[in-house]
PDB file of N, CA and C in Angstrom:
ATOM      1  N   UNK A   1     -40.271-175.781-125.173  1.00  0.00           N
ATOM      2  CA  UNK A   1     -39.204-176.753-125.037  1.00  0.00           C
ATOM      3  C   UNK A   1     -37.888-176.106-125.467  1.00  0.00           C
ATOM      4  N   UNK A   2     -36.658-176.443-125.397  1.00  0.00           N
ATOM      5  CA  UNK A   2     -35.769-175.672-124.947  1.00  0.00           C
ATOM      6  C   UNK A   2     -35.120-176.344-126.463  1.00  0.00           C
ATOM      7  N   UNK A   3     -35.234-177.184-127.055  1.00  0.00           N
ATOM      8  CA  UNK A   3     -35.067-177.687-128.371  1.00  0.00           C
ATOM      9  C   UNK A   3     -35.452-176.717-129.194  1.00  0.00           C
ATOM     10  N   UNK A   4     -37.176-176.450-129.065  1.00  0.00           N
ATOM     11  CA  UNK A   4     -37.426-175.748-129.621  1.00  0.00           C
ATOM     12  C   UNK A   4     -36.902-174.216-129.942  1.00  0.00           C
ATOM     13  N   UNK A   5     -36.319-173.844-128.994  1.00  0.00           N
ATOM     14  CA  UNK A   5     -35.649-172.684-128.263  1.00  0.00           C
ATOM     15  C   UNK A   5     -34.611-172.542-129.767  1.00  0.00           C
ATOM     16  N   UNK A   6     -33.299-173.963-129.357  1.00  0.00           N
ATOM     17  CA  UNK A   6     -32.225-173.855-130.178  1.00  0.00           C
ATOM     18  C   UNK A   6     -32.792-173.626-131.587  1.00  0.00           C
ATOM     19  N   UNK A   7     -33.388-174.810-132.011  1.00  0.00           N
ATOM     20  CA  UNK A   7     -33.806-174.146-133.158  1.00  0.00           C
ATOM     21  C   UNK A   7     -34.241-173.368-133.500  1.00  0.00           C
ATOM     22  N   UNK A   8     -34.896-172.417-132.956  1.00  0.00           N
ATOM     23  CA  UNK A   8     -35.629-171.313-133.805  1.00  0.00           C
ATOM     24  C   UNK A   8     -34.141-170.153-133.665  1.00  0.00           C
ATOM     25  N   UNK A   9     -33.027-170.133-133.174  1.00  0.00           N
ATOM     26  CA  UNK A   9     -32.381-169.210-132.454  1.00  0.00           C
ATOM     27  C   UNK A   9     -31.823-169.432-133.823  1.00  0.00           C
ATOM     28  N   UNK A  10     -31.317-170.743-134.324  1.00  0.00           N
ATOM     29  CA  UNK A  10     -30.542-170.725-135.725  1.00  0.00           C
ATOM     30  C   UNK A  10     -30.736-170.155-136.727  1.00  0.00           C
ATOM     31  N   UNK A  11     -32.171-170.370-137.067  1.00  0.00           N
ATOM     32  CA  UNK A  11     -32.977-170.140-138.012  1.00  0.00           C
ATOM     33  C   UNK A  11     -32.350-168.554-138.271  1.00  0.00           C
ATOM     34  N   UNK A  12     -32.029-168.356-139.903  1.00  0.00           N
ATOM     35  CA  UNK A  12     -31.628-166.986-140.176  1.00  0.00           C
ATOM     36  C   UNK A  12     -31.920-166.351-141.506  1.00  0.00           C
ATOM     37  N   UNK A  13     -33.109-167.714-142.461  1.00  0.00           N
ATOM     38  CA  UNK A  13     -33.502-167.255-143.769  1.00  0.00           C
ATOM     39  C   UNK A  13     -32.063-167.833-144.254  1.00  0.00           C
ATOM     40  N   UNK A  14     -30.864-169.005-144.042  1.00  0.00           N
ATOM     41  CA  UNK A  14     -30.455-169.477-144.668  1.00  0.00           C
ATOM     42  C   UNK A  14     -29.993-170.955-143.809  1.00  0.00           C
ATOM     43  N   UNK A  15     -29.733-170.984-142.741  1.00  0.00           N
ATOM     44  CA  UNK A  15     -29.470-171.942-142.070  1.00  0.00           C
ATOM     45  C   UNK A  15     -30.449-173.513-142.154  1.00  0.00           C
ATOM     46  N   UNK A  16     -31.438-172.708-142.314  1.00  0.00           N
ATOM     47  CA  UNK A  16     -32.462-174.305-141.938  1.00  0.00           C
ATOM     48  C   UNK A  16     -33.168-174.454-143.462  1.00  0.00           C
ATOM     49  N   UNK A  17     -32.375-174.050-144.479  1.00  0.00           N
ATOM     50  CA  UNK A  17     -32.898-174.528-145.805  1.00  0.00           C
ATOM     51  C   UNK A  17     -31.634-175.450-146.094  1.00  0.00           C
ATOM     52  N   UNK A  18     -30.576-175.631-145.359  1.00  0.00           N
ATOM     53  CA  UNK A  18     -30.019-176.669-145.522  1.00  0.00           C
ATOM     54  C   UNK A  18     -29.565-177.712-144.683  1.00  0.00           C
ATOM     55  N   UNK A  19     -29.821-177.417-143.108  1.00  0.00           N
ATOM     56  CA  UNK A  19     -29.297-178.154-141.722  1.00  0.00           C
ATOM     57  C   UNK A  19     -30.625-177.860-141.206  1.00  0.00           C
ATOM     58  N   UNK A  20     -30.424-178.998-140.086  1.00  0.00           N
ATOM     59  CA  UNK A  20     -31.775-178.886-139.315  1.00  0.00           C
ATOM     60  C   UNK A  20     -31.260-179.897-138.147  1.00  0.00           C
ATOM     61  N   UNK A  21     -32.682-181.088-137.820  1.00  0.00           N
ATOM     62  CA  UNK A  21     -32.993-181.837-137.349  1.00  0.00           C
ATOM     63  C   UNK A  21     -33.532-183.107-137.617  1.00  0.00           C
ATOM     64  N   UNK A  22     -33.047-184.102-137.666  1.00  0.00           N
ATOM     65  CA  UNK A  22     -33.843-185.381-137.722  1.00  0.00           C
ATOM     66  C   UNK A  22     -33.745-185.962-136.781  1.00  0.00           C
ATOM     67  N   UNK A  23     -34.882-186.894-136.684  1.00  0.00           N
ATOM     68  CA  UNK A  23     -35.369-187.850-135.300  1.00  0.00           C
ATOM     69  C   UNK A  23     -36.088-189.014-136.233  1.00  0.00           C
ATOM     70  N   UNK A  24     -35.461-190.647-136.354  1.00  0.00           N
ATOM     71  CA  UNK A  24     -35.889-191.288-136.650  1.00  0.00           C
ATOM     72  C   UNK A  24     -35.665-192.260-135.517  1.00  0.00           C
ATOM     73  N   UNK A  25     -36.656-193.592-136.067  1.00  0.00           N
ATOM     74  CA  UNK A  25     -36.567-195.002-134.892  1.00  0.00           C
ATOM     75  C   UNK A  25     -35.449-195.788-135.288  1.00  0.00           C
ATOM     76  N   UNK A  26     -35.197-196.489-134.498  1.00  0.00           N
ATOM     77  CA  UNK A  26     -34.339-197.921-135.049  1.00  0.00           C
ATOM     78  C   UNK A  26     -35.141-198.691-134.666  1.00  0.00           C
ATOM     79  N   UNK A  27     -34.851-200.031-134.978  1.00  0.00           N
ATOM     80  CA  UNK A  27     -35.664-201.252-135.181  1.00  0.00           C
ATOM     81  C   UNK A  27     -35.366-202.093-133.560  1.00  0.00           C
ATOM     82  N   UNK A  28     -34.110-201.594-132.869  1.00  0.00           N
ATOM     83  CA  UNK A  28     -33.894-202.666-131.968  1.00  0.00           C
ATOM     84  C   UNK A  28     -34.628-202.434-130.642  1.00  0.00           C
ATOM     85  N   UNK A  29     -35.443-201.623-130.185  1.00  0.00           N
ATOM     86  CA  UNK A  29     -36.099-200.287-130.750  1.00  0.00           C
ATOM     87  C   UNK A  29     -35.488-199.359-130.358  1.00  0.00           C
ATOM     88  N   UNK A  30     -35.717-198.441-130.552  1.00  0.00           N
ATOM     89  CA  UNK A  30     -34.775-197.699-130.039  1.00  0.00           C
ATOM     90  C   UNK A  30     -34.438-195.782-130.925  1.00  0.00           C
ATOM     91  N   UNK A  31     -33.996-194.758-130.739  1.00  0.00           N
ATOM     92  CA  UNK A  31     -34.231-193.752-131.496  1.00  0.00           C
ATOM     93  C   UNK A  31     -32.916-193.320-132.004  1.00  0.00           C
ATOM     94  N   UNK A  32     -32.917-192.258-132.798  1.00  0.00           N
ATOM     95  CA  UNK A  32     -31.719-191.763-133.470  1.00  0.00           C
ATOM     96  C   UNK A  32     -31.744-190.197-133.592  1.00  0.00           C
ATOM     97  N   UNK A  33     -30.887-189.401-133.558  1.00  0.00           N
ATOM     98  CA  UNK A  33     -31.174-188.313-133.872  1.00  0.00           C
ATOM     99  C   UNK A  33     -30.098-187.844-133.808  1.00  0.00           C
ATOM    100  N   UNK A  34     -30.262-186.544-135.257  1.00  0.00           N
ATOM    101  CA  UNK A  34     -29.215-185.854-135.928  1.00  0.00           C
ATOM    102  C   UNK A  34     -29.282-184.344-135.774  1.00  0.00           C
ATOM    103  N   UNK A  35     -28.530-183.613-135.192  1.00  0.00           N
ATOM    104  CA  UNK A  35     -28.587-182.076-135.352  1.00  0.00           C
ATOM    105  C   UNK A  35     -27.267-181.101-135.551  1.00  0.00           C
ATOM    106  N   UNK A  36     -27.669-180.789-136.962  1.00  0.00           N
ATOM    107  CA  UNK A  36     -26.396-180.344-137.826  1.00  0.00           C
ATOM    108  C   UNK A  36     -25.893-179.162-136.968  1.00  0.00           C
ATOM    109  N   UNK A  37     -24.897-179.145-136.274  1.00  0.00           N
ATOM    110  CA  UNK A  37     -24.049-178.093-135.938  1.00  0.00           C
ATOM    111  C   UNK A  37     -23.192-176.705-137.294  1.00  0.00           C
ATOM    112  N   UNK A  38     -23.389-177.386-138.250  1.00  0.00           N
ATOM    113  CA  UNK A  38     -22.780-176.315-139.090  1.00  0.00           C
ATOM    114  C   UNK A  38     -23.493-175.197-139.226  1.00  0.00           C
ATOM    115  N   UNK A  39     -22.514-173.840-139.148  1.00  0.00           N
ATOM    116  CA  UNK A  39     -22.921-172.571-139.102  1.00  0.00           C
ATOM    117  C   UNK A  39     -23.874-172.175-137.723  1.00  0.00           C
ATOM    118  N   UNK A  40     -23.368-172.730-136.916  1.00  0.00           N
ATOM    119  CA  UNK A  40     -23.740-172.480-135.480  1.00  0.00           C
ATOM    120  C   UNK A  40     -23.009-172.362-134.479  1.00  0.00           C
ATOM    121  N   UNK A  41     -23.187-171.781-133.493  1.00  0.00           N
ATOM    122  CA  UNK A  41     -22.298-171.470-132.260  1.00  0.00           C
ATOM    123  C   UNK A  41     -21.526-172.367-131.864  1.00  0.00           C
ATOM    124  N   UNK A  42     -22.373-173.597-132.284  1.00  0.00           N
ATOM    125  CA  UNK A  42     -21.612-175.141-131.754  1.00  0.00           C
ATOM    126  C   UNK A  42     -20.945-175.831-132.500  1.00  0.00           C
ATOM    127  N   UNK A  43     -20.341-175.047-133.742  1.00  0.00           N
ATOM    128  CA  UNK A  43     -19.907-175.600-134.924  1.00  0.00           C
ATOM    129  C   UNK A  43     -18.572-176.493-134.130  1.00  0.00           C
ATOM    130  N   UNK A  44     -17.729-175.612-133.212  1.00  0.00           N
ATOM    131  CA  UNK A  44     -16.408-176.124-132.812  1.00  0.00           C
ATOM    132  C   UNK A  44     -16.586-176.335-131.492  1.00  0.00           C
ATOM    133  N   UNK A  45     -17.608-176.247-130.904  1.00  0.00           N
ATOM    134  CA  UNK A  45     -17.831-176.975-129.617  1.00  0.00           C
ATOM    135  C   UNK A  45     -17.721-178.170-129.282  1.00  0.00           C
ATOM    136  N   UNK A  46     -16.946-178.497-128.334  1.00  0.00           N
ATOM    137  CA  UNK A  46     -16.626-179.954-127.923  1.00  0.00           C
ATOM    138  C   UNK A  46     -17.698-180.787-126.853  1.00  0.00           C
ATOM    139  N   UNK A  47     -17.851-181.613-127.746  1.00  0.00           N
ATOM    140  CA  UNK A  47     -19.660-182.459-126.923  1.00  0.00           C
ATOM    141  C   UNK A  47     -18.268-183.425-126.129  1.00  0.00           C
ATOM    142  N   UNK A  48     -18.859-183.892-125.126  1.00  0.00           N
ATOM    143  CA  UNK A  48     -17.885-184.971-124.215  1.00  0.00           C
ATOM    144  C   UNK A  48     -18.826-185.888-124.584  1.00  0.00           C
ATOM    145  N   UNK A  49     -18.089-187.146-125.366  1.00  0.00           N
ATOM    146  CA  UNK A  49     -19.487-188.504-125.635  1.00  0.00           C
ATOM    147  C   UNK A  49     -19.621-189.579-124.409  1.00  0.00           C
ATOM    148  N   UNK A  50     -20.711-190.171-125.612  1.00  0.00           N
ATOM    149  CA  UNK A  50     -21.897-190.975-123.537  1.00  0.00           C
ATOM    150  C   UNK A  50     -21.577-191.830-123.908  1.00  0.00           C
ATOM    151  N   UNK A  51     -21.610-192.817-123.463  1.00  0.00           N
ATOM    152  CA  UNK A  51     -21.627-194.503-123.890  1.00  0.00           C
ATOM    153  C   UNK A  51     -22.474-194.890-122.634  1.00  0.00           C
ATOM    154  N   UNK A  52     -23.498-195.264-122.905  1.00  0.00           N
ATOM    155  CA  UNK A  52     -24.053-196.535-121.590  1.00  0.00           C
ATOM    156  C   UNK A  52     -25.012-197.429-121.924  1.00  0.00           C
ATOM    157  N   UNK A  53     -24.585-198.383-121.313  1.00  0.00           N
ATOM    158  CA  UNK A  53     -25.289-199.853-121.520  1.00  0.00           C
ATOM    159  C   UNK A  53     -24.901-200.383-122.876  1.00  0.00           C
ATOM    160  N   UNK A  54     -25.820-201.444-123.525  1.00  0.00           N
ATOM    161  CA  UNK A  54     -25.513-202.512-124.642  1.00  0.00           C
ATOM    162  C   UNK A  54     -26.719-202.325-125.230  1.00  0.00           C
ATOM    163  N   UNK A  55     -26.551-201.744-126.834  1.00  0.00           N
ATOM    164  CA  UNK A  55     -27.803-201.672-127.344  1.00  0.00           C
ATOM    165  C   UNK A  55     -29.094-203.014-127.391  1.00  0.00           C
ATOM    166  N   UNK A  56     -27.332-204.135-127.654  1.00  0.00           N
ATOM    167  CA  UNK A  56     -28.098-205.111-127.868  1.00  0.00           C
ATOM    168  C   UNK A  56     -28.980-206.007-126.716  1.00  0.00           C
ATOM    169  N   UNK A  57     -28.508-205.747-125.735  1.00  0.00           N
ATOM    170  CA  UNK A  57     -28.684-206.818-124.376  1.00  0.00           C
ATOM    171  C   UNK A  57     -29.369-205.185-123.250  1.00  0.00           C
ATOM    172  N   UNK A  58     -29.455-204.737-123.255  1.00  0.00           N
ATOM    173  CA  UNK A  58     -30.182-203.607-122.083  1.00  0.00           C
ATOM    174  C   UNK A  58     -31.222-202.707-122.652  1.00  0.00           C
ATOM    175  N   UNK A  59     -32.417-202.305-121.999  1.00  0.00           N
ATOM    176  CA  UNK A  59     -32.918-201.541-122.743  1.00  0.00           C
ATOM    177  C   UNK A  59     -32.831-199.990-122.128  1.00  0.00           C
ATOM    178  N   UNK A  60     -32.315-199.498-121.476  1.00  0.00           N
ATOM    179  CA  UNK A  60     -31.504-198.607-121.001  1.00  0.00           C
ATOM    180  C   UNK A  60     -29.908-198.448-121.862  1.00  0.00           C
ATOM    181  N   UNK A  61     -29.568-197.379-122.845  1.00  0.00           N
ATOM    182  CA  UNK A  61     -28.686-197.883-123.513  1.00  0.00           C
ATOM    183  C   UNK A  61     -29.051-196.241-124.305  1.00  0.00           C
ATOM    184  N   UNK A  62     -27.364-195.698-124.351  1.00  0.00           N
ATOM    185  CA  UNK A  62     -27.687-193.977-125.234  1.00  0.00           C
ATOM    186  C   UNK A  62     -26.120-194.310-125.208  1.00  0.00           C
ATOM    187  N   UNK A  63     -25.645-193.596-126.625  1.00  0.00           N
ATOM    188  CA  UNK A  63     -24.465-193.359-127.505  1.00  0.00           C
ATOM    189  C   UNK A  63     -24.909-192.077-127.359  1.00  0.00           C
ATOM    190  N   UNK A  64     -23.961-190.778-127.398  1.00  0.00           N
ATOM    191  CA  UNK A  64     -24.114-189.609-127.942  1.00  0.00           C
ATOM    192  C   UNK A  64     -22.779-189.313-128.135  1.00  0.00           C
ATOM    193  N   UNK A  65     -22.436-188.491-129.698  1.00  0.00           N
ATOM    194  CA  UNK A  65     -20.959-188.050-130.199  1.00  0.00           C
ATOM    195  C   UNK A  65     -21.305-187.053-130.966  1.00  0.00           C
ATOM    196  N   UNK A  66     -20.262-186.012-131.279  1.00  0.00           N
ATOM    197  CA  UNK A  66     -20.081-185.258-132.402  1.00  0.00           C
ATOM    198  C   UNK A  66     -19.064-186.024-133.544  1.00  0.00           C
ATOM    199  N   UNK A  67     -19.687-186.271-134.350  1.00  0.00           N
ATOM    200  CA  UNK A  67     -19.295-186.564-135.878  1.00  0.00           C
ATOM    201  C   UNK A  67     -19.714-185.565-137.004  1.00  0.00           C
ATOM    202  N   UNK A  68     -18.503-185.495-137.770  1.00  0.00           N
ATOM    203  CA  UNK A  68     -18.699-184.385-138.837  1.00  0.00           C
ATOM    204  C   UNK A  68     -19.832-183.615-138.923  1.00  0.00           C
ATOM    205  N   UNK A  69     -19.677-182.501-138.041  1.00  0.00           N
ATOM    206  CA  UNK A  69     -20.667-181.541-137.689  1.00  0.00           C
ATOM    207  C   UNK A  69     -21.992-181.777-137.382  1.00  0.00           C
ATOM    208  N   UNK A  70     -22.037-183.695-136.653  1.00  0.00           N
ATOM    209  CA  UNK A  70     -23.283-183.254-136.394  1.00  0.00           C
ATOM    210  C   UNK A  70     -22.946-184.001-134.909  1.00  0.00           C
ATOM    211  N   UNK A  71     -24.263-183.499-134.571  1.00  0.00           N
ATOM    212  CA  UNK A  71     -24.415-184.116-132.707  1.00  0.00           C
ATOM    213  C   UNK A  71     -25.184-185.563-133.455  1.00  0.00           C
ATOM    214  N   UNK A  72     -24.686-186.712-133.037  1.00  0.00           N
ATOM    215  CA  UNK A  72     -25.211-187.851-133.379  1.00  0.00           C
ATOM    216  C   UNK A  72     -25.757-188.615-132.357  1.00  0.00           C
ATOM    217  N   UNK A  73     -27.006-188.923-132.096  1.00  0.00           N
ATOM    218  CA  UNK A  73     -27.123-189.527-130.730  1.00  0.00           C
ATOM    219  C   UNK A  73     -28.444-190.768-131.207  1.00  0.00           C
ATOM    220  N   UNK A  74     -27.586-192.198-130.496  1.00  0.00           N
ATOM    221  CA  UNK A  74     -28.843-193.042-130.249  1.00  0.00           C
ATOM    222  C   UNK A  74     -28.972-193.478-129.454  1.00  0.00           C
ATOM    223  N   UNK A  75     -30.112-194.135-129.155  1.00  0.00           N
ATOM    224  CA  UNK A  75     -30.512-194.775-127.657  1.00  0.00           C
ATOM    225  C   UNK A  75     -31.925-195.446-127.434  1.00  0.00           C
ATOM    226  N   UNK A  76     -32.216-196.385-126.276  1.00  0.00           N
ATOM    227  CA  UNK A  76     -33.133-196.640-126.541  1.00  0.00           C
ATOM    228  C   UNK A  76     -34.599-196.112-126.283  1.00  0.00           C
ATOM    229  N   UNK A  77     -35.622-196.779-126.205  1.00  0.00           N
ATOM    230  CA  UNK A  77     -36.594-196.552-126.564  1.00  0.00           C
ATOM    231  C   UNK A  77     -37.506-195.795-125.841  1.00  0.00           C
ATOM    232  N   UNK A  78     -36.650-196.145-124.281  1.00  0.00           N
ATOM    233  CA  UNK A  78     -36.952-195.134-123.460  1.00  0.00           C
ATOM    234  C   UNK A  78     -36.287-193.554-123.312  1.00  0.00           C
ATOM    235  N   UNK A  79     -35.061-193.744-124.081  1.00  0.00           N
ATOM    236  CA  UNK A  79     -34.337-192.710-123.966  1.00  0.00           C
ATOM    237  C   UNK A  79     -34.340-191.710-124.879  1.00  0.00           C
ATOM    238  N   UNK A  80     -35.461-191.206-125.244  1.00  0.00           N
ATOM    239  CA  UNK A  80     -35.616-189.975-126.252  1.00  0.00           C
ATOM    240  C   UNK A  80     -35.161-188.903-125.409  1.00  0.00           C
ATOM    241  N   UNK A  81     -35.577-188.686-123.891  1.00  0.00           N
ATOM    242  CA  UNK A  81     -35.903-187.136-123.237  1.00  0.00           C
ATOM    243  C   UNK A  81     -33.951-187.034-123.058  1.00  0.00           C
ATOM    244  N   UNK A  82     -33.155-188.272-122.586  1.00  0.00           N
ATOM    245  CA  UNK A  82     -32.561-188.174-122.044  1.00  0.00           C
ATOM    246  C   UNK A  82     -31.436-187.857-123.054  1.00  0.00           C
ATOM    247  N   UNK A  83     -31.373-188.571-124.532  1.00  0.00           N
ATOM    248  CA  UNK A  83     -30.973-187.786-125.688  1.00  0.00           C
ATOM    249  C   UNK A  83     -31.054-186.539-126.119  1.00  0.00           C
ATOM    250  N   UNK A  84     -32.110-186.276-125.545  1.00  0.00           N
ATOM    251  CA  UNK A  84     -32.173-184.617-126.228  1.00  0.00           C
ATOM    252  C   UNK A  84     -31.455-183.759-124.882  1.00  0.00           C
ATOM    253  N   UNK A  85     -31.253-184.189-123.738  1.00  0.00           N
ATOM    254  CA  UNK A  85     -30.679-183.342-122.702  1.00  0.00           C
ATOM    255  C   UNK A  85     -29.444-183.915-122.731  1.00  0.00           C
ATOM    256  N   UNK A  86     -28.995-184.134-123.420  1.00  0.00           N
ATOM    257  CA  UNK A  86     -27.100-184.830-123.803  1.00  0.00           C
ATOM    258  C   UNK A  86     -27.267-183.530-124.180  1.00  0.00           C
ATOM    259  N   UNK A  87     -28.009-183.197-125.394  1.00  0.00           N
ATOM    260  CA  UNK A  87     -27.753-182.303-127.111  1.00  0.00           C
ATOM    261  C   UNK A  87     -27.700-180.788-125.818  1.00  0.00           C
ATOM    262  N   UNK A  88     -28.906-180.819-125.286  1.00  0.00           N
ATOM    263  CA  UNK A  88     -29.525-179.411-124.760  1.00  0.00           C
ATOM    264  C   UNK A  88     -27.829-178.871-123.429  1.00  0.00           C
ATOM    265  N   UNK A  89     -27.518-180.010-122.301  1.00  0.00           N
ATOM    266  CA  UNK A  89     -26.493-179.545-121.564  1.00  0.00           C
ATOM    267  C   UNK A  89     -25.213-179.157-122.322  1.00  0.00           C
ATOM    268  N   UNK A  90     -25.079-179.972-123.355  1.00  0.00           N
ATOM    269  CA  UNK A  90     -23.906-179.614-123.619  1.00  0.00           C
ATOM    270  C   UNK A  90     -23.784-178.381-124.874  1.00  0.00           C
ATOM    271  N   UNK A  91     -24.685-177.822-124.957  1.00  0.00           N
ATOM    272  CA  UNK A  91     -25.366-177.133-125.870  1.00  0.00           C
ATOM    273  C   UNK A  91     -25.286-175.492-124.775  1.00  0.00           C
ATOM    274  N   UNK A  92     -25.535-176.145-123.904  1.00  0.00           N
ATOM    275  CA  UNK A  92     -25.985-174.225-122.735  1.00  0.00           C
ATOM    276  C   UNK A  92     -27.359-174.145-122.864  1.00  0.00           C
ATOM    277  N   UNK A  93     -27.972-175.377-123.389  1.00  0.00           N
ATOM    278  CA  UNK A  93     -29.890-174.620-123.117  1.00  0.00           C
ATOM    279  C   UNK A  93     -30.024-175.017-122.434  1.00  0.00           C
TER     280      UNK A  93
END
């Protein structure tokens, strides 16, 4: 997987003892996920953000932004693959 890819590329015996990855749920249902850009290629890379649909009323529905160094992305419950290919295109994987 091409996730897998980025991360291991970071990895340098100091990077991923303090940044990484998280992937948690939300309740409406729906997913979340965090991937620290600091000390990475993508530190100053400009993500273009998503907005679509209404978390609350659609279940088709993904936010993705860069906020203080991280790629921040949620969406729903169907939209895990399509979250992580926000992170991965705008990324170059």
């Amino acid at each position: 997987m091409r996730l897998q890819k980025w991360y291991s590329d970071q990895c340098n015996s100091d990077w991923e003892h303090t940044n990484g990855i998280k992937l948690e749920t939300l309740d409406n249902p729906g997913w979340w996920i965090f991937i620290d850009l600091t000390g990475t290629e993508l530190a100053d890379k400009r993500f273009e953000p998503i907005s679509i649909g209404d978390s609350e009323s659609d279940t088709h529905w993904l936010r993705c932004q860069v906020a203080a160094g991280k790629f921040d992305a949620a969406g729903g419950a169907h939209n895990l693959q399509e979250m992580l290919e926000a992170f991965l295109v705008g990324a170059g994987y």
